[in-house]
Structure formats: C-alpha cells, structure tokens
N, C-alpha and C. Protein backbone atom coordinates (compact mmCIF):
# COMPACT_ATOMS: atom_id res chain seq x y z
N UNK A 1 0.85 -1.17 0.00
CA UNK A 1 0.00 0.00 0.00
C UNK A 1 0.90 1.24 0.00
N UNK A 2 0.63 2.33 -0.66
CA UNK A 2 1.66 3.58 -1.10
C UNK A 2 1.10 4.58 -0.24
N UNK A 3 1.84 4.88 0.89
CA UNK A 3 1.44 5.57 1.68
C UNK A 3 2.05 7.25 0.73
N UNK A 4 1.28 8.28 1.53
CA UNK A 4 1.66 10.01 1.06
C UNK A 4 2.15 10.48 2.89
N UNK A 5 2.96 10.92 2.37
CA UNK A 5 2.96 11.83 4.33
C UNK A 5 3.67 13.24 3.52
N UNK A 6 2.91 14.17 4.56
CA UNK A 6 3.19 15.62 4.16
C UNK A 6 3.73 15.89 5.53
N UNK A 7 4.63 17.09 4.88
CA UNK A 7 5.80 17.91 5.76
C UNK A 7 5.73 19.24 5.34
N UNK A 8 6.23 19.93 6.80
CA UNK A 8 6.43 21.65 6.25
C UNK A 8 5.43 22.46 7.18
N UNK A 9 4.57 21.94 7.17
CA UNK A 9 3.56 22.77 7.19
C UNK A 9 3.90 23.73 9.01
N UNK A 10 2.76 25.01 9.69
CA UNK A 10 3.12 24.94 10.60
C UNK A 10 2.49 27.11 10.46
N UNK A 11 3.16 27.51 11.36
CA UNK A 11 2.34 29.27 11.74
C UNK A 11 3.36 30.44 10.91
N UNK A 12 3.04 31.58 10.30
CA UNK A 12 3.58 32.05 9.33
C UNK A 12 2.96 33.59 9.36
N UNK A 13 3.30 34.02 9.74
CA UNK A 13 2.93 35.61 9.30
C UNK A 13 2.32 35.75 8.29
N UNK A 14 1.23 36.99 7.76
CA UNK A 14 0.64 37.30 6.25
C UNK A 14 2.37 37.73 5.92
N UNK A 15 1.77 37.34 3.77
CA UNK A 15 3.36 37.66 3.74
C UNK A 15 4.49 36.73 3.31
N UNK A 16 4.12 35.82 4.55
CA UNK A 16 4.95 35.02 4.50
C UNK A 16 5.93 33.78 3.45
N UNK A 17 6.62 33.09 3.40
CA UNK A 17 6.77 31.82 2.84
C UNK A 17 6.51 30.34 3.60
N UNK A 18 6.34 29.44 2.98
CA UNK A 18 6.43 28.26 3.43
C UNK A 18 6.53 26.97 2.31
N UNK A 19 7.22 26.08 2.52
CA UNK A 19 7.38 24.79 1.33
C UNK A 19 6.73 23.34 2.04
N UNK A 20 5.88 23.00 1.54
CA UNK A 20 5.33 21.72 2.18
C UNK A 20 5.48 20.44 1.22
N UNK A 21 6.07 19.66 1.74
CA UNK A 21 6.83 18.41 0.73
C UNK A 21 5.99 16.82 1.30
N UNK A 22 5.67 16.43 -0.14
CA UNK A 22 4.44 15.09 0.04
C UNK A 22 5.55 13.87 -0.24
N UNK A 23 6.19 12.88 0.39
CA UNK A 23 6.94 11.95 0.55
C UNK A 23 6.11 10.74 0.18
N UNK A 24 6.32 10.24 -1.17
CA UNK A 24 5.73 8.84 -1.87
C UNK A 24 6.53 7.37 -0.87
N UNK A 25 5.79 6.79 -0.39
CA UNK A 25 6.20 5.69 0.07
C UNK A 25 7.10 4.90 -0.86
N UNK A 26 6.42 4.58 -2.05
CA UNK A 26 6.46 3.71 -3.40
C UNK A 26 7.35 4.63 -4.27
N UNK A 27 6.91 4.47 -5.48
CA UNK A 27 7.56 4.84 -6.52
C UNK A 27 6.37 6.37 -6.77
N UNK A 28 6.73 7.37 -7.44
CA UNK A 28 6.28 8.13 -7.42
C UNK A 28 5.21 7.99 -9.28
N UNK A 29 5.90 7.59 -9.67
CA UNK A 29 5.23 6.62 -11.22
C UNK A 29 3.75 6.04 -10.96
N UNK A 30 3.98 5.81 -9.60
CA UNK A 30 2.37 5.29 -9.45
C UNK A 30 1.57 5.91 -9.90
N UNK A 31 1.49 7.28 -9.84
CA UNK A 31 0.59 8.33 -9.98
C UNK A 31 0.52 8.81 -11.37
N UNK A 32 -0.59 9.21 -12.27
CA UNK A 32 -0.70 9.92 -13.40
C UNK A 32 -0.82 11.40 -13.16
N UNK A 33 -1.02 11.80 -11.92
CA UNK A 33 -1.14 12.81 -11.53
C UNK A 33 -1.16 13.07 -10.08
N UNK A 34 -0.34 14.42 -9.13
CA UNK A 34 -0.64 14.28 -7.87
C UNK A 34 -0.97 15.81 -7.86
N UNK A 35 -1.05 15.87 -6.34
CA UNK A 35 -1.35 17.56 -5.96
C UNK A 35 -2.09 17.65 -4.97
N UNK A 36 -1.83 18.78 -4.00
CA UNK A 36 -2.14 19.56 -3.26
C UNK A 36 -3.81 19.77 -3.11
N UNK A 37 -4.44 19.61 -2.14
CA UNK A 37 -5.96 20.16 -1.68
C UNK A 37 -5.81 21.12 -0.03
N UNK A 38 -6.63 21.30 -0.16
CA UNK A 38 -6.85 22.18 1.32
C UNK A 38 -8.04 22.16 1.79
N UNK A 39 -8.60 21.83 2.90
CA UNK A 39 -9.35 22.65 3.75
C UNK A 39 -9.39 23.21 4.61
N UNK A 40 -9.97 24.24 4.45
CA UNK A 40 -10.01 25.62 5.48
C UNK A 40 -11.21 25.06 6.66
N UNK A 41 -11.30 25.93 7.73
CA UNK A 41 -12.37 25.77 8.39
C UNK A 41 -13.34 25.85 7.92
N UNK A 42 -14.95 24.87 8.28
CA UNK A 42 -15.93 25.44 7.43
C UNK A 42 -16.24 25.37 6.07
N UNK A 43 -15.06 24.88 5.41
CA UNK A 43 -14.66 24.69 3.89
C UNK A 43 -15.18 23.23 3.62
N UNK A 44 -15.23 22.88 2.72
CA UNK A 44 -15.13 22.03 2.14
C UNK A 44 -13.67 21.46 1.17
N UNK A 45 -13.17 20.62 1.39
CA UNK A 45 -11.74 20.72 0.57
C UNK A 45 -11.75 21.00 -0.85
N UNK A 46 -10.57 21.86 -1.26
CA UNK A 46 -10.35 22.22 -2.67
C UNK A 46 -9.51 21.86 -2.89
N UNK A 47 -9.23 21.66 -4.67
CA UNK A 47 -8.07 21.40 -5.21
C UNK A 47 -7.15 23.23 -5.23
N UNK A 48 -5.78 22.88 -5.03
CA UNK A 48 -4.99 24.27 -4.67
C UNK A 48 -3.76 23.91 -5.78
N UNK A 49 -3.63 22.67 -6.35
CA UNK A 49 -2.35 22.78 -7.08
C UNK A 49 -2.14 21.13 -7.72
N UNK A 50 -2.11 20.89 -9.14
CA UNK A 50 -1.99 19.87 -9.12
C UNK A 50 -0.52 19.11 -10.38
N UNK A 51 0.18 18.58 -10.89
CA UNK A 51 1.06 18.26 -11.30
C UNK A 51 1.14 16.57 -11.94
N UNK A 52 1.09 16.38 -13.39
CA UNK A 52 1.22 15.54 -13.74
C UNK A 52 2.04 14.89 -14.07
N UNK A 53 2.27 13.18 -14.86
CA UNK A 53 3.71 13.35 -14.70
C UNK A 53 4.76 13.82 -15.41
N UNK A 54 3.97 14.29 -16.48
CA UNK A 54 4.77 15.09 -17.66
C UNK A 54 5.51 16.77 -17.19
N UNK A 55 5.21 16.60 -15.84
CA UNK A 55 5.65 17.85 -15.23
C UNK A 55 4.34 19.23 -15.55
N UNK A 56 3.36 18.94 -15.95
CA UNK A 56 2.48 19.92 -16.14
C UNK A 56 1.67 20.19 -14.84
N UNK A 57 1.80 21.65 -14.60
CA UNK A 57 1.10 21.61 -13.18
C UNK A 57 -0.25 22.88 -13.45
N UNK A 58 -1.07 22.65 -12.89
CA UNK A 58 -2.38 23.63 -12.45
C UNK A 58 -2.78 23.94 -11.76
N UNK A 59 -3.38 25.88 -11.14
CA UNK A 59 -3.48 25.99 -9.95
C UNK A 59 -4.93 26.66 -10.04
N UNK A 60 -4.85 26.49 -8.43
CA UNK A 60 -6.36 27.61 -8.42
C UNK A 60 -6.04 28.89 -8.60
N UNK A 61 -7.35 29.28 -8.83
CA UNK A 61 -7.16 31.04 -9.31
C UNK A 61 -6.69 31.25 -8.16
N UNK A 62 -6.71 30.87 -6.66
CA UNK A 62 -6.54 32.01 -5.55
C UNK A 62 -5.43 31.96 -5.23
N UNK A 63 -4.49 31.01 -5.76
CA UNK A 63 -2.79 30.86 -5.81
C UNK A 63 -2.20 30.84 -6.50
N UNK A 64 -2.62 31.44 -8.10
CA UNK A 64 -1.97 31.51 -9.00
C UNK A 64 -0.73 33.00 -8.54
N UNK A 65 0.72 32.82 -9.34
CA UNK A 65 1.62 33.29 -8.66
C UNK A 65 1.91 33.41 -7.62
N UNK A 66 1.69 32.76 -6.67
CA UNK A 66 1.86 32.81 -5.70
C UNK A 66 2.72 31.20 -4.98
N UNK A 67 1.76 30.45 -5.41
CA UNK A 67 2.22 28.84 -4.83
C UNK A 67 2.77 28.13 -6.44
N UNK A 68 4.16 27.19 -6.47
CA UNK A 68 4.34 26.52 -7.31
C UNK A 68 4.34 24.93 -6.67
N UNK A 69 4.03 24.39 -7.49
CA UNK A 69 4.30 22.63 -7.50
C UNK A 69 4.91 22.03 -8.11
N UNK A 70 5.84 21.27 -7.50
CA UNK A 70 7.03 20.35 -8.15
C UNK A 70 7.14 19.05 -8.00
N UNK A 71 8.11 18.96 -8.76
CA UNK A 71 8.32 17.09 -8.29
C UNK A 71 9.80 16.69 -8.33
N UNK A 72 10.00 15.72 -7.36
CA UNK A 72 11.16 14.96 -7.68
C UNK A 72 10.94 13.77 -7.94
N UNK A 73 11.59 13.57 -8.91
CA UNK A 73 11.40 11.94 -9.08
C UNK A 73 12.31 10.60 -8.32
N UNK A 74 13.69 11.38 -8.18
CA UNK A 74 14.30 10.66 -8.12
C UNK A 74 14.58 10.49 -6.05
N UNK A 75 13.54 11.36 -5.76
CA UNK A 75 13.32 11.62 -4.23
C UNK A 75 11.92 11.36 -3.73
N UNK A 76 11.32 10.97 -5.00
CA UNK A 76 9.63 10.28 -5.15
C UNK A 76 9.18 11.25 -3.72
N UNK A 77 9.18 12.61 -3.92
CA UNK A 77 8.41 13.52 -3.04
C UNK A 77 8.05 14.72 -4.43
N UNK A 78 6.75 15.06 -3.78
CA UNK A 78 6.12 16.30 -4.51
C UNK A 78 6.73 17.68 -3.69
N UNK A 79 6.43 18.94 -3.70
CA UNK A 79 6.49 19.92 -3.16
C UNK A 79 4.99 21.11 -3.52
N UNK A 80 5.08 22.28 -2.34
CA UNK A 80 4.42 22.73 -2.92
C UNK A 80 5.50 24.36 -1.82
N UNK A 81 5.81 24.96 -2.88
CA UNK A 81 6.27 26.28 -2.21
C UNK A 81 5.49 26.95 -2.63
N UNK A 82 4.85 27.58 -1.24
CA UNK A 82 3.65 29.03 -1.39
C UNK A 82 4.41 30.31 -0.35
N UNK A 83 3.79 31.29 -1.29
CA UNK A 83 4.53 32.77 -1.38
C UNK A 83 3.52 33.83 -0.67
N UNK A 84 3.97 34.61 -0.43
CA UNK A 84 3.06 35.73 -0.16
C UNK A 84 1.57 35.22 0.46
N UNK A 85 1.58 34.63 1.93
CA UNK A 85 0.81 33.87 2.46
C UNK A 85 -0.24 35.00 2.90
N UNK A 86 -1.42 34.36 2.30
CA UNK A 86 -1.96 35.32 3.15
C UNK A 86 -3.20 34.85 4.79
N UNK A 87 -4.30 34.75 5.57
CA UNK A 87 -4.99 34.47 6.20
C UNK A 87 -6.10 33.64 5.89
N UNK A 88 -6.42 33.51 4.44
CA UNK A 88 -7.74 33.04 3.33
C UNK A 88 -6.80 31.75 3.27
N UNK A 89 -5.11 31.80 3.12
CA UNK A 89 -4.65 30.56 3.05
C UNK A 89 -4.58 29.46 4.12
N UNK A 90 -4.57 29.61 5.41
CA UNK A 90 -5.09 29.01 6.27
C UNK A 90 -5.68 27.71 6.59
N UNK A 91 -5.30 26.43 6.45
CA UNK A 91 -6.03 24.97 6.16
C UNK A 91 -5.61 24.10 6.51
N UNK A 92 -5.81 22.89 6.44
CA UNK A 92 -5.26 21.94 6.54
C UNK A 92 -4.93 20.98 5.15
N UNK A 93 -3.78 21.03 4.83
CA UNK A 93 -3.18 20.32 3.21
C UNK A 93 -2.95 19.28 3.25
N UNK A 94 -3.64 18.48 1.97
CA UNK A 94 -3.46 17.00 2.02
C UNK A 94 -3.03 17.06 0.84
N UNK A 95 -1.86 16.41 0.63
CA UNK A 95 -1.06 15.58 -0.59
C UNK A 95 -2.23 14.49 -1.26
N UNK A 96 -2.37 14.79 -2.70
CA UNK A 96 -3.14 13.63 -3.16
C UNK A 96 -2.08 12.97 -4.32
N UNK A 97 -2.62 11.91 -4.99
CA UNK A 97 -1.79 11.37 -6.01
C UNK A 97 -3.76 9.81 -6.68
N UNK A 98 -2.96 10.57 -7.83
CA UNK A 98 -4.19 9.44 -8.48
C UNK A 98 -3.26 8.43 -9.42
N UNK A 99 -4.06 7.16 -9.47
CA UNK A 99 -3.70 6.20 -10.19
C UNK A 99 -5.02 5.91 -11.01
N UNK A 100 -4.07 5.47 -12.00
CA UNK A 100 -5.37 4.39 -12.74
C UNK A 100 -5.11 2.81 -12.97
N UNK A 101 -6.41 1.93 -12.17
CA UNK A 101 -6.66 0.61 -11.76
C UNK A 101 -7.51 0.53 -12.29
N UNK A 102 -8.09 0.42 -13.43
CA UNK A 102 -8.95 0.23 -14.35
C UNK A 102 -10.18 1.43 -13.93
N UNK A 103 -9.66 2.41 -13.09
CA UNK A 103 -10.49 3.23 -12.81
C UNK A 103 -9.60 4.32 -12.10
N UNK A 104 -10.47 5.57 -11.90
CA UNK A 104 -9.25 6.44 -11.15
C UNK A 104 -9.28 6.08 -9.29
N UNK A 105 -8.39 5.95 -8.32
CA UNK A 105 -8.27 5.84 -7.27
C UNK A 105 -7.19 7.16 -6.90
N UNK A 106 -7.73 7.42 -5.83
CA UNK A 106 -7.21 8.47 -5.25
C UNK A 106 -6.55 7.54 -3.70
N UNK A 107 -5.42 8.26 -3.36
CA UNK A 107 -4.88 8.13 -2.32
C UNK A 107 -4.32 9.52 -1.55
N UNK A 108 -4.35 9.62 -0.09
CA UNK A 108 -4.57 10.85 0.51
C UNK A 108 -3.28 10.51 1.60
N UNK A 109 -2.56 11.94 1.64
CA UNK A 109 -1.92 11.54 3.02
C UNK A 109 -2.54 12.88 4.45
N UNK A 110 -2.14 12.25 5.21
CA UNK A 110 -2.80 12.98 6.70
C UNK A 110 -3.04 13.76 7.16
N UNK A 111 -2.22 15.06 6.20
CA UNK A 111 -2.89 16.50 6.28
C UNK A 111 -1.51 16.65 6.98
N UNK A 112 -1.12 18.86 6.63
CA UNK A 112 -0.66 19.07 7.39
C UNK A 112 -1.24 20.79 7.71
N UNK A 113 -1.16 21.11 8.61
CA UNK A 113 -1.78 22.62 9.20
C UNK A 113 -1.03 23.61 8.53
N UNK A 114 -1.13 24.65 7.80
CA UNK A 114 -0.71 25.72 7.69
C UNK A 114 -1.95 26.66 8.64
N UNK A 115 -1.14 27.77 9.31
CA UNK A 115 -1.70 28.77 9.89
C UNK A 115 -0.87 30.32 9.16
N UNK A 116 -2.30 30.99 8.98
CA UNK A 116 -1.22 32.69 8.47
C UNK A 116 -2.25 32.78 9.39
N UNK A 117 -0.95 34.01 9.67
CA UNK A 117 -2.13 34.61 11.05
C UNK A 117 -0.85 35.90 11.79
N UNK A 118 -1.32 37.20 11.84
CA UNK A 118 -0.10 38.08 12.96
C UNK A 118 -0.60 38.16 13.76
C-alpha cells in the first residue's frame, strides 16, 4: 500500500513563505497525476495545485503566482512552495496522487496545518 505523508507545514505571518513536501512511500510513477488540496475551516476541501507526470502543473485562481508545485522523481516527493501567504490561506493540506486501476483511485496523506495569522 503507497502511503503520502506531508511535511512543512506549521504558523507564518501574512506575507509570508512556506514549502510543504508530500513523501511517496512507493515509486512516485504510481501516480498519473498528484497535488495539493486544502481545507479551510468550514470549507469544504479544494483542489490548490496539481502536477502531472509530464511535469504539467495547475493551480487555483486564488494561488496563482503565488504557490508553485514540483516534483522529484528521483526523491519520489512532490512539493508545494507558497509565497506571499496570506490568512484566506489558512487549512489543513493533504497531498493527493491518483492512479489508474482500471479506474481512477485516489490516495490521501494525513494532512498538514498551515496557519497565516499576525
């Protein structure tokens, strides 16, 4: 089973920076695609950033320039460095990664807290 665990995360001034890195148990190939979700309080989770494996990545409008998404392959971890943090960014981030098993399956890792906040 291909576990995701996310890192980074944690309290940040508006403003701020922070890099939160999704660590593939497995091979990172598993995936046709991974990326970044969030939920905020109250929220419902959104997609915030996503990266295929051709290296093509897509964001939400509310982090465009602001947050990029990467990959290593050869460190089978994703990244996500976000910029100019603001309070709306605020959530809890889960690393996703999809496969296809004769269907799409999603796999999730455990979340990690970002707080903006002065």
């Amino acid at each position: 089973q291909v576990q995701l665990v996310e890192s980074g995360g944690g309290s940040v001034q508006p403003g701020g920076s922070l890099r939160l890195s999704c660590a593939v148990s497995g091979s990172i190939e598993t995936f046709y695609r991974m990326g970044w979700y969030r939920q905020g309080p109250g929220k419902e989770r959104a997609m915030v950033a996503t990266i295929t494996r051709a290296g093509f990545g897509n964001y939400a409008d509310s982090v465009k320039g602001r947050f990029t998404i990467s990959r290593d392959t050869a460190k089978n971890t994703i990244y996500l460095q976000m910029t100019n943090l603001k309070p709306e960014d605020t959530a809890v981030y889960y690393c996703n990664g999809r496969e296809w098993t004769g269907g799409e399956t999603d796999h999730w890792g455990q979340g990690t807290q970002v707080t903006v906040s002065s």
